[in-house]
C-alpha atoms as a PDB file:
ATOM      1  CA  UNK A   1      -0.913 -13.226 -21.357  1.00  0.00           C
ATOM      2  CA  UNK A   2       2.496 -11.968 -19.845  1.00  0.00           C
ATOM      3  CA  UNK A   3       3.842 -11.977 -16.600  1.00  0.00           C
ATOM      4  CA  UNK A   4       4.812  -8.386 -17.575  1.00  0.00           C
ATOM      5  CA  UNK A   5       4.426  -6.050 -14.331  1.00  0.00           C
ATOM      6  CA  UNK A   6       1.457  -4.003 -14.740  1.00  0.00           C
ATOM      7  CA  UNK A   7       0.873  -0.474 -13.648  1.00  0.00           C
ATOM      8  CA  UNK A   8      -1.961   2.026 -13.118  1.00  0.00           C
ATOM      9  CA  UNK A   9      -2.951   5.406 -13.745  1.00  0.00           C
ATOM     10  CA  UNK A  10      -3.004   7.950 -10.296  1.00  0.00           C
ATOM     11  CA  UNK A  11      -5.357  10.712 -10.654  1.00  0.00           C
ATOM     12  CA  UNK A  12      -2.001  12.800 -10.573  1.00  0.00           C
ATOM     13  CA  UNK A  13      -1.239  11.683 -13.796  1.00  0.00           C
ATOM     14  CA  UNK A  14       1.596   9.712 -12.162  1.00  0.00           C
ATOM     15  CA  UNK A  15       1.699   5.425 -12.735  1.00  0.00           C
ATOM     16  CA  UNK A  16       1.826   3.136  -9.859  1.00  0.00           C
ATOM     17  CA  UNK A  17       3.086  -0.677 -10.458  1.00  0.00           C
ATOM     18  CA  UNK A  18       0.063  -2.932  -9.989  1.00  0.00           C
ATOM     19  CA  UNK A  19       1.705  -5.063  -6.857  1.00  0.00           C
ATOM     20  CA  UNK A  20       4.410  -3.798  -4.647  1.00  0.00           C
ATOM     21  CA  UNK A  21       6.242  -5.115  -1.374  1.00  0.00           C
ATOM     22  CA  UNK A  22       5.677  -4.324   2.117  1.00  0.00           C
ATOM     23  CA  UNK A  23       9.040  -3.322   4.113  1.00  0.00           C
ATOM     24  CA  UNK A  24       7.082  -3.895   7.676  1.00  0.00           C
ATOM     25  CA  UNK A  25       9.768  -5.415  10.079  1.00  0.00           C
ATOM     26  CA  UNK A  26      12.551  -5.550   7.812  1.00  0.00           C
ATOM     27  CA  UNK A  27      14.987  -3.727   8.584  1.00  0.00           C
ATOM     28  CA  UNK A  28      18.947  -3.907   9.517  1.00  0.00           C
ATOM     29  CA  UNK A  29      21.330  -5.592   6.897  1.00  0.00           C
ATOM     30  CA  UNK A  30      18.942  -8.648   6.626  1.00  0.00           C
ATOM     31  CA  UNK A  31      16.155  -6.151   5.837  1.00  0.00           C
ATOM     32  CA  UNK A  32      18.653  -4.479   3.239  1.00  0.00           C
ATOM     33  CA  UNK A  33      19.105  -7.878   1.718  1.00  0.00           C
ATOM     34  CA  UNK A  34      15.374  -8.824   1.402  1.00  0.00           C
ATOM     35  CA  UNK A  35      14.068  -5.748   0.177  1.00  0.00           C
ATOM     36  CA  UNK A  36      16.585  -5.753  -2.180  1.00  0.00           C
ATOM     37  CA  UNK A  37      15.926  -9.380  -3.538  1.00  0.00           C
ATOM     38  CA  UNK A  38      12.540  -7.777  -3.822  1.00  0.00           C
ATOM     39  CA  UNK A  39      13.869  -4.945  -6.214  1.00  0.00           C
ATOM     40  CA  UNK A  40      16.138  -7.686  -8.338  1.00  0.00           C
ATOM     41  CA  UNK A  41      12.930  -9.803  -9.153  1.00  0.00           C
ATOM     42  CA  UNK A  42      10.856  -7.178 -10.296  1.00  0.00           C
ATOM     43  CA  UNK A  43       9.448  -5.267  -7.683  1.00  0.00           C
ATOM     44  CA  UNK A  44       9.490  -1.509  -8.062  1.00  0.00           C
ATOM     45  CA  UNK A  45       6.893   0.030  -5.453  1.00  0.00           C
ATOM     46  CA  UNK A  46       8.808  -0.357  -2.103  1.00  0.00           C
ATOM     47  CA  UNK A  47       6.190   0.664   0.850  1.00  0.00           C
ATOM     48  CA  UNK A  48       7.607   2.121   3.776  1.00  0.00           C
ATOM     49  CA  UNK A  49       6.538   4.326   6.991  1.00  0.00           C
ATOM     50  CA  UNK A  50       7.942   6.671   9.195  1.00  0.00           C
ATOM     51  CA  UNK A  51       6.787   4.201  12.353  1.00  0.00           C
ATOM     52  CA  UNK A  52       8.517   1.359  10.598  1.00  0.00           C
ATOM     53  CA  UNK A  53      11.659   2.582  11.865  1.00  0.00           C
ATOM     54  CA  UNK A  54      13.265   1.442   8.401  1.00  0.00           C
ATOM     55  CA  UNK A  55      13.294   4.212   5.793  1.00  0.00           C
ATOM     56  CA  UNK A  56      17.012   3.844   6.249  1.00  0.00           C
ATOM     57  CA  UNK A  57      16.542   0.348   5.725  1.00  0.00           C
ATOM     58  CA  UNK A  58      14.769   0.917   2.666  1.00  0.00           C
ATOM     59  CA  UNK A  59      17.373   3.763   1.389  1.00  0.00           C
ATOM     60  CA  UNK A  60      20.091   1.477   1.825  1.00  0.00           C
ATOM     61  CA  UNK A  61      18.442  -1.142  -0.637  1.00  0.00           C
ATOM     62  CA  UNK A  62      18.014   1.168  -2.970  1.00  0.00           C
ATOM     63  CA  UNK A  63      21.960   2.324  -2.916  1.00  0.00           C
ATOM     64  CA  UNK A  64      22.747  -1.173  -3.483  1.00  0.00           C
ATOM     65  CA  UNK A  65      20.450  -2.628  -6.268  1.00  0.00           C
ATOM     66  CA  UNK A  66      21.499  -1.951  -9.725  1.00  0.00           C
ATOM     67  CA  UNK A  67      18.222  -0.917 -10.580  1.00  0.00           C
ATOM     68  CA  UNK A  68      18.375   2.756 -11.483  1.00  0.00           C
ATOM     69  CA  UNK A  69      16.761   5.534  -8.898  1.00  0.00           C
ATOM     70  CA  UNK A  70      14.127   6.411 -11.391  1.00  0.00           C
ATOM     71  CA  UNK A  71      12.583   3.122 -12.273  1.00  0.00           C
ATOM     72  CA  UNK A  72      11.501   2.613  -8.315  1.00  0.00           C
ATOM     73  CA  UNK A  73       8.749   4.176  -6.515  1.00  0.00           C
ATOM     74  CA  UNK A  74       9.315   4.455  -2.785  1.00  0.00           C
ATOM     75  CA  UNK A  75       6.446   4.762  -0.236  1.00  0.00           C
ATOM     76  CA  UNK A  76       6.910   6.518   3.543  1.00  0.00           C
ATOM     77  CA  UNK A  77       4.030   7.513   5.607  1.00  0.00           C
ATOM     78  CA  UNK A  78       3.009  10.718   8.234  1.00  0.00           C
ATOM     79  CA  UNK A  79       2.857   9.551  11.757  1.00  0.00           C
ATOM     80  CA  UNK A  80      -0.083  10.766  13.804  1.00  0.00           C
ATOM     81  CA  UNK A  81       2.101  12.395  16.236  1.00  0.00           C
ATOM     82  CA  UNK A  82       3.496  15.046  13.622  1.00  0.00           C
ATOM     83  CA  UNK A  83      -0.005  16.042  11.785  1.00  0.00           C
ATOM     84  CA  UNK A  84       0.744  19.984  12.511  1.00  0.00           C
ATOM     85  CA  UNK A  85       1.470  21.188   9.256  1.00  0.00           C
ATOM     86  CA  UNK A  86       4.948  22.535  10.242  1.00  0.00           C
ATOM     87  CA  UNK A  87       5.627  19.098  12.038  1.00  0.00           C
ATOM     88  CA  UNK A  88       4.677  17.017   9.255  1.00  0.00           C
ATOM     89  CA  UNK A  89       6.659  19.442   6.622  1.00  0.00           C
ATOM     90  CA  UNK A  90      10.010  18.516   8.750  1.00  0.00           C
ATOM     91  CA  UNK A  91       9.045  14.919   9.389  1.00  0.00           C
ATOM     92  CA  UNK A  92       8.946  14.568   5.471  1.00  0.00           C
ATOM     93  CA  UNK A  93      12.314  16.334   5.171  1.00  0.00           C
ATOM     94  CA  UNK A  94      13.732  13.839   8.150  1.00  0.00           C
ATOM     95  CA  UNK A  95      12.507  11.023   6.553  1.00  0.00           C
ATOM     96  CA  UNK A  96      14.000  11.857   3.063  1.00  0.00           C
ATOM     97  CA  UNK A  97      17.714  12.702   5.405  1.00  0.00           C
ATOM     98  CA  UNK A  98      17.218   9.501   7.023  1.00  0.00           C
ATOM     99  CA  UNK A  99      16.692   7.184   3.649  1.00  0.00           C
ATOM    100  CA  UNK A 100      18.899   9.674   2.113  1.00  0.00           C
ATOM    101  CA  UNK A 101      16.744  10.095  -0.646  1.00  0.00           C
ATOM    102  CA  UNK A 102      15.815  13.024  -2.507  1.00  0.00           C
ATOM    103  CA  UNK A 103      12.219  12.703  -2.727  1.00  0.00           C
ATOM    104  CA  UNK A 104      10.087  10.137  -2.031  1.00  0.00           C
ATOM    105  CA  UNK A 105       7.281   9.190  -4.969  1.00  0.00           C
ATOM    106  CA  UNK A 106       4.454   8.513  -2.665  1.00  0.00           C
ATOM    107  CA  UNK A 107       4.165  10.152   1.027  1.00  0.00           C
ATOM    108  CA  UNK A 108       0.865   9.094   2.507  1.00  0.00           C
ATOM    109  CA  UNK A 109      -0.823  10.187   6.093  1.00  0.00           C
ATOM    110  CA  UNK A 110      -0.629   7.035   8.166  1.00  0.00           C
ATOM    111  CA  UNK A 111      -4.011   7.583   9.812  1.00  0.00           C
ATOM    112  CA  UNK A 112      -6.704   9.958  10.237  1.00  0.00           C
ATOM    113  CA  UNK A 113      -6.573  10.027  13.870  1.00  0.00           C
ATOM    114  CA  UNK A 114     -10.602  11.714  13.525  1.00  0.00           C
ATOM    115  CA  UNK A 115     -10.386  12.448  17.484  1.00  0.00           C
ATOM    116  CA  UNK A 116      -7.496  15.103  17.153  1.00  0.00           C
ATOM    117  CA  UNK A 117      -8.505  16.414  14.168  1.00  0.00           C
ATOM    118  CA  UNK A 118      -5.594  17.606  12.574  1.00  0.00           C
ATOM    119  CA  UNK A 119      -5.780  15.333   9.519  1.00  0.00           C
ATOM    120  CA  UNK A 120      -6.815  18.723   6.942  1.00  0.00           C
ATOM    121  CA  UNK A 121      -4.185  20.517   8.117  1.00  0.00           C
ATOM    122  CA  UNK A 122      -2.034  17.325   7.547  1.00  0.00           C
ATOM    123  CA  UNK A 123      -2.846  17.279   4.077  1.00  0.00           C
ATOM    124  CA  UNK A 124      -1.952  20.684   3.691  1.00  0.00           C
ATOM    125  CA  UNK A 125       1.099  19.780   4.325  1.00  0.00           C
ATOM    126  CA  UNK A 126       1.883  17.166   1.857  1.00  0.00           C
ATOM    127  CA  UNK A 127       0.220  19.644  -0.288  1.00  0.00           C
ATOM    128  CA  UNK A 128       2.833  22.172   0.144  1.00  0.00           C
ATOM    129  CA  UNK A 129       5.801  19.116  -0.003  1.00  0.00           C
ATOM    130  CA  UNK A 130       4.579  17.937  -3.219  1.00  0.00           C
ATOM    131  CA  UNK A 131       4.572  21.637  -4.970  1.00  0.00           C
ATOM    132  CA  UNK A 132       8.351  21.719  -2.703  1.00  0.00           C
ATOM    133  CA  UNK A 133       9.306  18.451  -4.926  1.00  0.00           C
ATOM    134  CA  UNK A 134      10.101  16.568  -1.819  1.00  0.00           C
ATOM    135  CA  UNK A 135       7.509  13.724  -3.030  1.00  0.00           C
ATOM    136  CA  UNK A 136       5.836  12.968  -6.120  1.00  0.00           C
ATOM    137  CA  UNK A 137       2.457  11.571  -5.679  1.00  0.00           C
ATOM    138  CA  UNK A 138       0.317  12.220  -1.911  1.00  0.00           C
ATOM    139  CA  UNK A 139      -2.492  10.293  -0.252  1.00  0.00           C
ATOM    140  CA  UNK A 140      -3.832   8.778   2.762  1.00  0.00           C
ATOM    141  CA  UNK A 141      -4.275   5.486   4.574  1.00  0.00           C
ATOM    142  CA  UNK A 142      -6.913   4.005   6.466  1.00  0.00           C
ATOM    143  CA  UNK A 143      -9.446   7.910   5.497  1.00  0.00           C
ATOM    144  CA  UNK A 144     -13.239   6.879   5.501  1.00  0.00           C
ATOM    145  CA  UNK A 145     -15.318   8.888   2.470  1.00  0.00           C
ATOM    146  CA  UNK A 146     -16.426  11.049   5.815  1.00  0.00           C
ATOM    147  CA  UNK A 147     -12.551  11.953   6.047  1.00  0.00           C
ATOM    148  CA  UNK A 148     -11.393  11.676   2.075  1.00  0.00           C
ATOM    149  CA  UNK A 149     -14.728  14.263   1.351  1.00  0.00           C
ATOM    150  CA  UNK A 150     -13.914  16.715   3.961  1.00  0.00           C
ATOM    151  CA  UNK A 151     -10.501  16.949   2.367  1.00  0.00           C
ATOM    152  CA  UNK A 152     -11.295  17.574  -0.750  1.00  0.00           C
ATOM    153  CA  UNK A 153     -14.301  20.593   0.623  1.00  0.00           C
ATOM    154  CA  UNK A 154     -11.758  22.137   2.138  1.00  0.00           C
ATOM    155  CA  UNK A 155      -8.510  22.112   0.019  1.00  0.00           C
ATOM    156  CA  UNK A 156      -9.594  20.922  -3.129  1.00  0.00           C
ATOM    157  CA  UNK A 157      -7.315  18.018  -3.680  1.00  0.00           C
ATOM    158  CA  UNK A 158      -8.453  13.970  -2.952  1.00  0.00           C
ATOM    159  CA  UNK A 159      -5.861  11.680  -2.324  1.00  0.00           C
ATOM    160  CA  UNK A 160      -4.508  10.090  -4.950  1.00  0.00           C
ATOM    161  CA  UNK A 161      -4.215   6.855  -2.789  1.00  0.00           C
ATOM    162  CA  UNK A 162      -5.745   5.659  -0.322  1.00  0.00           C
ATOM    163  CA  UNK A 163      -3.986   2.607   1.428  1.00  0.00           C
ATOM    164  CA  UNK A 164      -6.567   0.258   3.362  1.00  0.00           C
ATOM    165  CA  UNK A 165      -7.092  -2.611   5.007  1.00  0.00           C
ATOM    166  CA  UNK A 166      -8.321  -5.102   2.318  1.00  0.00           C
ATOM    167  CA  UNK A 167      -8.306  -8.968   2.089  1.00  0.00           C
ATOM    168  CA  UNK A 168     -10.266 -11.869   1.775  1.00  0.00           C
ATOM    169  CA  UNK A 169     -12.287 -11.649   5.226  1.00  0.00           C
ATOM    170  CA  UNK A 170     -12.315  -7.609   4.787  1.00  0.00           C
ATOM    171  CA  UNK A 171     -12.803  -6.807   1.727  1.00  0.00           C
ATOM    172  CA  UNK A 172     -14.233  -3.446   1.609  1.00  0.00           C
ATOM    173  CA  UNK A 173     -16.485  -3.168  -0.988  1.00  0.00           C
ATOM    174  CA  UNK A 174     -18.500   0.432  -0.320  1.00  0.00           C
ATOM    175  CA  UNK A 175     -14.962   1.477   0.368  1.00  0.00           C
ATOM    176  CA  UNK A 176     -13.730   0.663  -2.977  1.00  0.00           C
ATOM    177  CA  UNK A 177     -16.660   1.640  -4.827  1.00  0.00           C
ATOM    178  CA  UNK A 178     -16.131   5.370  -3.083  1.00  0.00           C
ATOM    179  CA  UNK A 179     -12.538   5.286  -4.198  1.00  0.00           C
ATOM    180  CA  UNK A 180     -13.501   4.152  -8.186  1.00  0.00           C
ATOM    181  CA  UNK A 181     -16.095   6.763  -8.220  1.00  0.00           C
ATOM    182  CA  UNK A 182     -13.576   9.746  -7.234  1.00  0.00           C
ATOM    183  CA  UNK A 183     -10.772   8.444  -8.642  1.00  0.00           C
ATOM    184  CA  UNK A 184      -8.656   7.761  -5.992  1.00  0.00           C
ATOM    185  CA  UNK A 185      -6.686   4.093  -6.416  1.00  0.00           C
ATOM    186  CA  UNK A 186      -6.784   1.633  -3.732  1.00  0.00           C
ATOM    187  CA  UNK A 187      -4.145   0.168  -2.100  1.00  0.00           C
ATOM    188  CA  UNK A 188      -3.964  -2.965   0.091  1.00  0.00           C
ATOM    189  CA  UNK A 189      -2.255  -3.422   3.623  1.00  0.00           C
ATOM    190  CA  UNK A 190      -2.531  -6.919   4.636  1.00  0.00           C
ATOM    191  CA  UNK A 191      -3.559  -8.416   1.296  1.00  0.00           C
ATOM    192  CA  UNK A 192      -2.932 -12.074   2.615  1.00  0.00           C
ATOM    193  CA  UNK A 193      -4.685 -11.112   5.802  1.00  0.00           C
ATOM    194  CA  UNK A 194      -3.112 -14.109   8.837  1.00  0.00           C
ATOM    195  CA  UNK A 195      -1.275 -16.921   6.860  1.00  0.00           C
ATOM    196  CA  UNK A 196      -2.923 -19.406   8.833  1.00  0.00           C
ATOM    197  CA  UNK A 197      -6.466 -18.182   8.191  1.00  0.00           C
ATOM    198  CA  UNK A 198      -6.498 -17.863   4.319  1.00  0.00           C
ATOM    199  CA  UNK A 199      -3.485 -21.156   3.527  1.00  0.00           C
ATOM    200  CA  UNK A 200      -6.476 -23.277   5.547  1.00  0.00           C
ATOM    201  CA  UNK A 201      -9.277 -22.222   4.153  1.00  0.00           C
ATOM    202  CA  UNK A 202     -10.994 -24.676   1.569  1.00  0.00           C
ATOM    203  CA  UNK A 203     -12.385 -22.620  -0.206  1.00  0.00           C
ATOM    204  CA  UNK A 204      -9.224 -21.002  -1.468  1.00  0.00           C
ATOM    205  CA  UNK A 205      -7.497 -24.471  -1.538  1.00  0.00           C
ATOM    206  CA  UNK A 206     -10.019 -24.855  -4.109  1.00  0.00           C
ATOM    207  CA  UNK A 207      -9.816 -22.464  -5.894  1.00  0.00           C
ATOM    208  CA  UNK A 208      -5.739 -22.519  -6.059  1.00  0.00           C
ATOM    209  CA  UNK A 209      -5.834 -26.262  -7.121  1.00  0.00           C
ATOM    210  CA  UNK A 210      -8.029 -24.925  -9.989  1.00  0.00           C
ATOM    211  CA  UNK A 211      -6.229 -22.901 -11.603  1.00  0.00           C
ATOM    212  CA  UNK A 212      -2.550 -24.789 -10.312  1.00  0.00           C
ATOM    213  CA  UNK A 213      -1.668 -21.643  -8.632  1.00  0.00           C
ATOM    214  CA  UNK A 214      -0.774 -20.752  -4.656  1.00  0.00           C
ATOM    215  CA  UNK A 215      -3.431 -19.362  -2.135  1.00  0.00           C
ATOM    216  CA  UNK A 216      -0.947 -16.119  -2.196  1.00  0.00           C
ATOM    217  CA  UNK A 217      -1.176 -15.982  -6.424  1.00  0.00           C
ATOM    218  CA  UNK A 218      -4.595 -16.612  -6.496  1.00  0.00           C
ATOM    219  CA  UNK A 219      -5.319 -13.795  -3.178  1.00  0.00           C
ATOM    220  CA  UNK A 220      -2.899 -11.324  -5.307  1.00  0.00           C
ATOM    221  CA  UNK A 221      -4.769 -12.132  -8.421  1.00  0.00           C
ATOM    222  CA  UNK A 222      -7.872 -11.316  -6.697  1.00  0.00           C
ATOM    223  CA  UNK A 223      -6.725  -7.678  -5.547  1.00  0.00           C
ATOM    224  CA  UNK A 224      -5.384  -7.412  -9.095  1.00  0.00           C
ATOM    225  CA  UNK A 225      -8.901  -7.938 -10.898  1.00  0.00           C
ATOM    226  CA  UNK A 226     -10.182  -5.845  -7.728  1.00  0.00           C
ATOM    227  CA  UNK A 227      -8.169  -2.748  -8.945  1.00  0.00           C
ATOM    228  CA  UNK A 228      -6.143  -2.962  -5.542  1.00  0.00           C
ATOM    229  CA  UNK A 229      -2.237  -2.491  -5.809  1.00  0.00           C
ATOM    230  CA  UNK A 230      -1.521  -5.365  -2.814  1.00  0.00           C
ATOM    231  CA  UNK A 231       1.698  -4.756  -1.305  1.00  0.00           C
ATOM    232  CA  UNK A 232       2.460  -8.108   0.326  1.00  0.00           C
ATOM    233  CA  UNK A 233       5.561  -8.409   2.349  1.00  0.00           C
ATOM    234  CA  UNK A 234       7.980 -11.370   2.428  1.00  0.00           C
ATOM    235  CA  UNK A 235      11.735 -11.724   3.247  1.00  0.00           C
ATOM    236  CA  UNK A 236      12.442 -15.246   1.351  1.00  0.00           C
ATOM    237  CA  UNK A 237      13.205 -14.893  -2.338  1.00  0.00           C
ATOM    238  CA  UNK A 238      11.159 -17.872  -3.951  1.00  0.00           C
ATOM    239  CA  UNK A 239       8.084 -16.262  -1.946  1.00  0.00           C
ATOM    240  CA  UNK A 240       8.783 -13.274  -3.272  1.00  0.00           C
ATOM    241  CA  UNK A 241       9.125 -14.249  -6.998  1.00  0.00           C
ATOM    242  CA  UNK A 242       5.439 -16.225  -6.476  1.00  0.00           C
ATOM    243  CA  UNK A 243       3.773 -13.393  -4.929  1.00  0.00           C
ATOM    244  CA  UNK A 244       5.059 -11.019  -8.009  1.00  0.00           C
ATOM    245  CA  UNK A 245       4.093 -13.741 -10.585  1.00  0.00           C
ATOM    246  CA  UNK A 246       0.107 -12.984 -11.373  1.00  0.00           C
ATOM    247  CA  UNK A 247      -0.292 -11.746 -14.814  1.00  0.00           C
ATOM    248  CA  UNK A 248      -0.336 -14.585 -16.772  1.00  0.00           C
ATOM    249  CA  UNK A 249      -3.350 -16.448 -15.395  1.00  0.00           C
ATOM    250  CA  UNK A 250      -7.092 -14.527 -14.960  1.00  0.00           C
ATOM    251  CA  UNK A 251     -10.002 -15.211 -12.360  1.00  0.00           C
ATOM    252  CA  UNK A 252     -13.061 -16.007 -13.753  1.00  0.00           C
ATOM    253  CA  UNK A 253     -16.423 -14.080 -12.791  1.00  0.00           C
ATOM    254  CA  UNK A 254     -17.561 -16.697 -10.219  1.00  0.00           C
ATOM    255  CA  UNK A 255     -14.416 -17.355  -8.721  1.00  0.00           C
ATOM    256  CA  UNK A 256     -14.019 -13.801  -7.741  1.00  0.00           C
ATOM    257  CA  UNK A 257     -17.331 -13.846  -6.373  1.00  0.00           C
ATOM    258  CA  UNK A 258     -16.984 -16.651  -4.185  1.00  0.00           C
ATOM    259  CA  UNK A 259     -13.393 -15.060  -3.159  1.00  0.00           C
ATOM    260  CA  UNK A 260     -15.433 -11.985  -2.237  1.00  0.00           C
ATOM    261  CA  UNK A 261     -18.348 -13.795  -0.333  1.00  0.00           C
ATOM    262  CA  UNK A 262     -15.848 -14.901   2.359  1.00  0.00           C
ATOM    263  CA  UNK A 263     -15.864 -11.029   3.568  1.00  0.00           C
ATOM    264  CA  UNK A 264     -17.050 -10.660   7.361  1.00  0.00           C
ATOM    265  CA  UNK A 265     -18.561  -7.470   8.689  1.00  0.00           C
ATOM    266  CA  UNK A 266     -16.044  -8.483  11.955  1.00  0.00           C
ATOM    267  CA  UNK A 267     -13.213  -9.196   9.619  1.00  0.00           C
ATOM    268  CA  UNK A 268     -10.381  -6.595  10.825  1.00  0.00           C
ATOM    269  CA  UNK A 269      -7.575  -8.264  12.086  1.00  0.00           C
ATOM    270  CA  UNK A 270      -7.005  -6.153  14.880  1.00  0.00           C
ATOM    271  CA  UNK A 271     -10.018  -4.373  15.239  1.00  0.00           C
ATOM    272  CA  UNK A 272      -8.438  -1.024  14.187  1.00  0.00           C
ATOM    273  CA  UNK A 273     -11.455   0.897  13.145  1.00  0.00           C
ATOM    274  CA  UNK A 274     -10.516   4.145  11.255  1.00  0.00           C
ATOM    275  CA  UNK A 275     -13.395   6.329  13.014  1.00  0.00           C
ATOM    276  CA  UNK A 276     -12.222   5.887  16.332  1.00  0.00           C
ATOM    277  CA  UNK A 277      -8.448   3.901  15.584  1.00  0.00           C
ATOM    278  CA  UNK A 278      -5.429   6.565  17.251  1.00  0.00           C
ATOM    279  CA  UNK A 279      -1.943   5.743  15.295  1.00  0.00           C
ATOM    280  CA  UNK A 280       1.069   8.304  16.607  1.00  0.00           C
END
């Protein structure tokens, strides 16, 4: 086995690599400088968000790596303040001035923000900015089936990503199962959930010691076999390289069940509950 970077299939027809890197906090020339040591050891899905306050950041990176334009995929995300449709069509076309990009390959809705409900007409709009060509691929983050179904009543279209909160002590199973079942991939905020937590836990010492791996390649791994893209962040090179270095090693049946059996029905970080969570 390789430790060639894998990809998968959207239901756009479009390919996603199987692991990117979070841009969350990075940002100014030492952002510039991590994210692209990211890009020059093999990362190609950058994940970024309006909210982030770094698409320039991101931009930037991209300018400056070697790495052509084509062969990266570049994430931003809707804030929950802009979900009118004619908002949300200019905050794409902001975002794309401000990284000075010309499209973006995945533009996802932040949250669902279920209180205002504005989230349909939302996802009209990235609708109408994918058949524009401002972005390539469109989907959500953080949509419950409740949400993901209602969009796809009333316009037709599911996501083809949905980006969640998924990790050891969360790790989302009905969720997932939902997603595999319509076809939508899922994607992994906080795959290493708090550094303390999951580097103490035995269980994962284990587990790493096994197969003579780290708690972040064996975590990745996991997500990997899962069918999660993980999008881990980190702005030091060698972690970088370790985190991007999990295809030549596999997981066997029992280890990924005890991995999953560490799930907690409490196990959000911050408590940030999709059916009642307000992001703007």
């Amino acid at each position: 086995m390789t430790n060639q970077l894998q990809k998968i299939t959207l239901n756009d027809g479009n390919h996603i690599p199987a692991i990117g890197f979070g841009t969350y906090k990075l940002k100014g020339n030492e952002g510039v400088a991590a994210i692209e040591s990211a890009i020059n050891l093999g990362y190609r899905l950058l994940d970024s968000a309006y909210n982030y306050e770094n698409e320039g950041t991101v931009g930037e990176a991209v300018r400056r790596t070697t790495v052509p334009r084509e062969e990266l995929m570049i994430t931003s995300k809707l804030p929950g303040r802009y979900h009118r449709y004619n908002d949300a069509i200019v905050t794409i076309e902001e975002s794309l001035y401000r990284a000075k990009l010309g499209y973006y390959d995945i533009y996802l809705i932040h949250w669902p923000n279920p209180n205002r409900d504005l989230y349909v007409e939302a996802w009209q709009a990235l609708i109408e900015a994918k058949k524009r060509g401002l972005v390539r691929s469109i989907g959500v983050c953080n949509f419950l089936p409740e949400h993901l179904k209602r969009l796809q009543d009333e316009t037709g279209v599911l996501p083809a990503i949905n980006q969640i909160e998924l990790h050891p002590f969360f790790n989302q199973e009905e969720q997932r199962e939902w997603h595999k079942e319509h076809g939508i991939v899922t994607e992994s905020w906080s795959p290493l959930a708090r550094a303390n937590d999951v580097f103490e836990n035995e269980v994962l010492k284990n587990i790493a010691t096994k197969y003579d791996k780290s708690i972040s390649q064996i975590i990745l791994r996991w997500h990997y076999q899962l069918g999660a893209v993980a999008i881990p962040k980190s702005a030091t090179p060698n972690r970088q390289l370790e985190n991007i270095s999990l295809f030549d090693f596999s997981l066997d049946d029992q280890d990924m069940k005890t991995i999953a059996s560490l799930s907690r029905q409490d196990g959000r970080l911050k408590n940030q509950d999709p059916a009642v969570y307000e992001e703007f």
